[in-house]
Protein backbone atom coordinates (compact mmCIF):
# COMPACT_ATOMS: atom_id res chain seq x y z
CA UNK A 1 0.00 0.00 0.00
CA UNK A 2 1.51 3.35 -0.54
CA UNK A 3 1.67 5.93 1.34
CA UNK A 4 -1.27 7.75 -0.13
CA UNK A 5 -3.32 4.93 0.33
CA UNK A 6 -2.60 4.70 3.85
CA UNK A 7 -3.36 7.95 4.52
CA UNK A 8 -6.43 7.75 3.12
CA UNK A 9 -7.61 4.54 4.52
CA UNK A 10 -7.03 6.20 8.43
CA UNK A 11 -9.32 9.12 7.65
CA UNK A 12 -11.41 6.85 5.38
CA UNK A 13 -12.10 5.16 8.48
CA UNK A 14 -12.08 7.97 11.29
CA UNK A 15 -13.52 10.29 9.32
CA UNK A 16 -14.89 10.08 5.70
CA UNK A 17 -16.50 7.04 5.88
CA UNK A 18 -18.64 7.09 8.81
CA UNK A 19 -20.41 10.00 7.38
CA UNK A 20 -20.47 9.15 3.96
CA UNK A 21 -22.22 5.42 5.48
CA UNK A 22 -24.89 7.41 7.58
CA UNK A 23 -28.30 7.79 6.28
CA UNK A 24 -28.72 10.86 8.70
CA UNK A 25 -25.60 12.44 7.70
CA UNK A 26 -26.89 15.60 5.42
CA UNK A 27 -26.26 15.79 1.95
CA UNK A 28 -24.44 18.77 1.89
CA UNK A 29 -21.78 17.39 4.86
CA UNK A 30 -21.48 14.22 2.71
CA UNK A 31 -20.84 16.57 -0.61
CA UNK A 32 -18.08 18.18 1.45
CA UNK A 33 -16.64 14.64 2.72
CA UNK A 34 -16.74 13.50 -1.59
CA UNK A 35 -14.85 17.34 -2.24
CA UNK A 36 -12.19 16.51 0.48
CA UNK A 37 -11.48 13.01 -0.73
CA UNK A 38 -11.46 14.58 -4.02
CA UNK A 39 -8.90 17.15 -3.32
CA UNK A 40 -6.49 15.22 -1.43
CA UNK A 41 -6.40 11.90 -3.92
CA UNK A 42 -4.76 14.60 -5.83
CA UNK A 43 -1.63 15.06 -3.08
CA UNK A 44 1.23 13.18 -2.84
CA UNK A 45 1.72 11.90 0.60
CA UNK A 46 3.57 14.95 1.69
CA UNK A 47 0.77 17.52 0.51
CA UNK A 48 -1.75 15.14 1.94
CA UNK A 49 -0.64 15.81 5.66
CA UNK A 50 -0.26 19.47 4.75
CA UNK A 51 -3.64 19.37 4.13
CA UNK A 52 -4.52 17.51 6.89
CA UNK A 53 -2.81 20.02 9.18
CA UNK A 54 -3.83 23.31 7.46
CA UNK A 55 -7.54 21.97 7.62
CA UNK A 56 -6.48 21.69 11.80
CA UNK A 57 -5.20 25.31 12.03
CA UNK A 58 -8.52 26.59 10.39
CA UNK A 59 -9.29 28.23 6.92
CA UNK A 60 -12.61 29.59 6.28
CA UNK A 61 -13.90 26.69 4.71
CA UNK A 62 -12.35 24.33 7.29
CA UNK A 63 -13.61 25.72 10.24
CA UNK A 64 -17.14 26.04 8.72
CA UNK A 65 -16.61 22.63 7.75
CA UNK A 66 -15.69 21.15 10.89
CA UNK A 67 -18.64 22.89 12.97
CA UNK A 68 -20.71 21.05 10.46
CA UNK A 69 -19.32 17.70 11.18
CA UNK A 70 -19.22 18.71 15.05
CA UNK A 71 -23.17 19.70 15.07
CA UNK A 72 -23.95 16.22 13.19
CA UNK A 73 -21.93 14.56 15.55
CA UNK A 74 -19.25 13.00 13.75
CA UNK A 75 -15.56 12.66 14.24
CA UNK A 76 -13.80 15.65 12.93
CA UNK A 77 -9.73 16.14 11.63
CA UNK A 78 -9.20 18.13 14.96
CA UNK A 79 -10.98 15.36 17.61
CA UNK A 80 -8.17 14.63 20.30
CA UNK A 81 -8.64 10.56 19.48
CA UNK A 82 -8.14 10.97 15.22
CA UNK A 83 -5.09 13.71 15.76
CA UNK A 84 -3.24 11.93 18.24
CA UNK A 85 -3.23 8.81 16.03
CA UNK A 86 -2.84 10.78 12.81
CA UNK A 87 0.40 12.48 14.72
CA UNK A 88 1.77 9.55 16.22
CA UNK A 89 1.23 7.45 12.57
CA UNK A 90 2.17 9.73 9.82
CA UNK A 91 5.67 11.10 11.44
CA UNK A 92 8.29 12.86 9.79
CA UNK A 93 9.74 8.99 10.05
CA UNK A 94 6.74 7.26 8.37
CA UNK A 95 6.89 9.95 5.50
CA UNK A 96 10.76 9.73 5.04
CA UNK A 97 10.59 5.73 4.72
């Protein structure tokens, strides 16, 4: 699996997928997950964790974005569970291997 596709498959699973696999999960919010997963199969897996992080530190779009998944209830970039395994998983050591 490369890199990439690891990357994806941890936020696939912490994040994308649990609202794109909810029938209450708004259409809009699952538009947004589809744009995201969109825009980051794009990235190599250096951009991809730059994205990750800038989407953390809060653009416009982000931040609306995340209150979103927050008032649906889902897991969001920023929850303390998903960043502390992101951080610990996708090191300066993973990336560099």
């Amino acid at each position: 699996m490369t890199k990439e596709q690891q990357l994806m498959a941890f936020l696939h699973e912490h994040v994308f997928d649990p609202i794109l696999d909810s029938p209450r999960a708004p259409k809009n919010l699952k538009a947004g997950v589809n744009l995201t997963i969109a825009r980051m199969s794009k990235l190599d897996a250096a951009k991809m964790r730059q994205f990750y992080w800038s989407a953390i530190i809060g653009t416009e779009r982000s931040t609306k974005f995340a209150r979103m998944m927050r008032a649906e209830g889902f897991a969001r970039f920023e929850d303390p569970g998903v960043l502390d395994d992101f951080r610990e998983r996708f090191n300066d050591v993973w990336l560099r291997q």
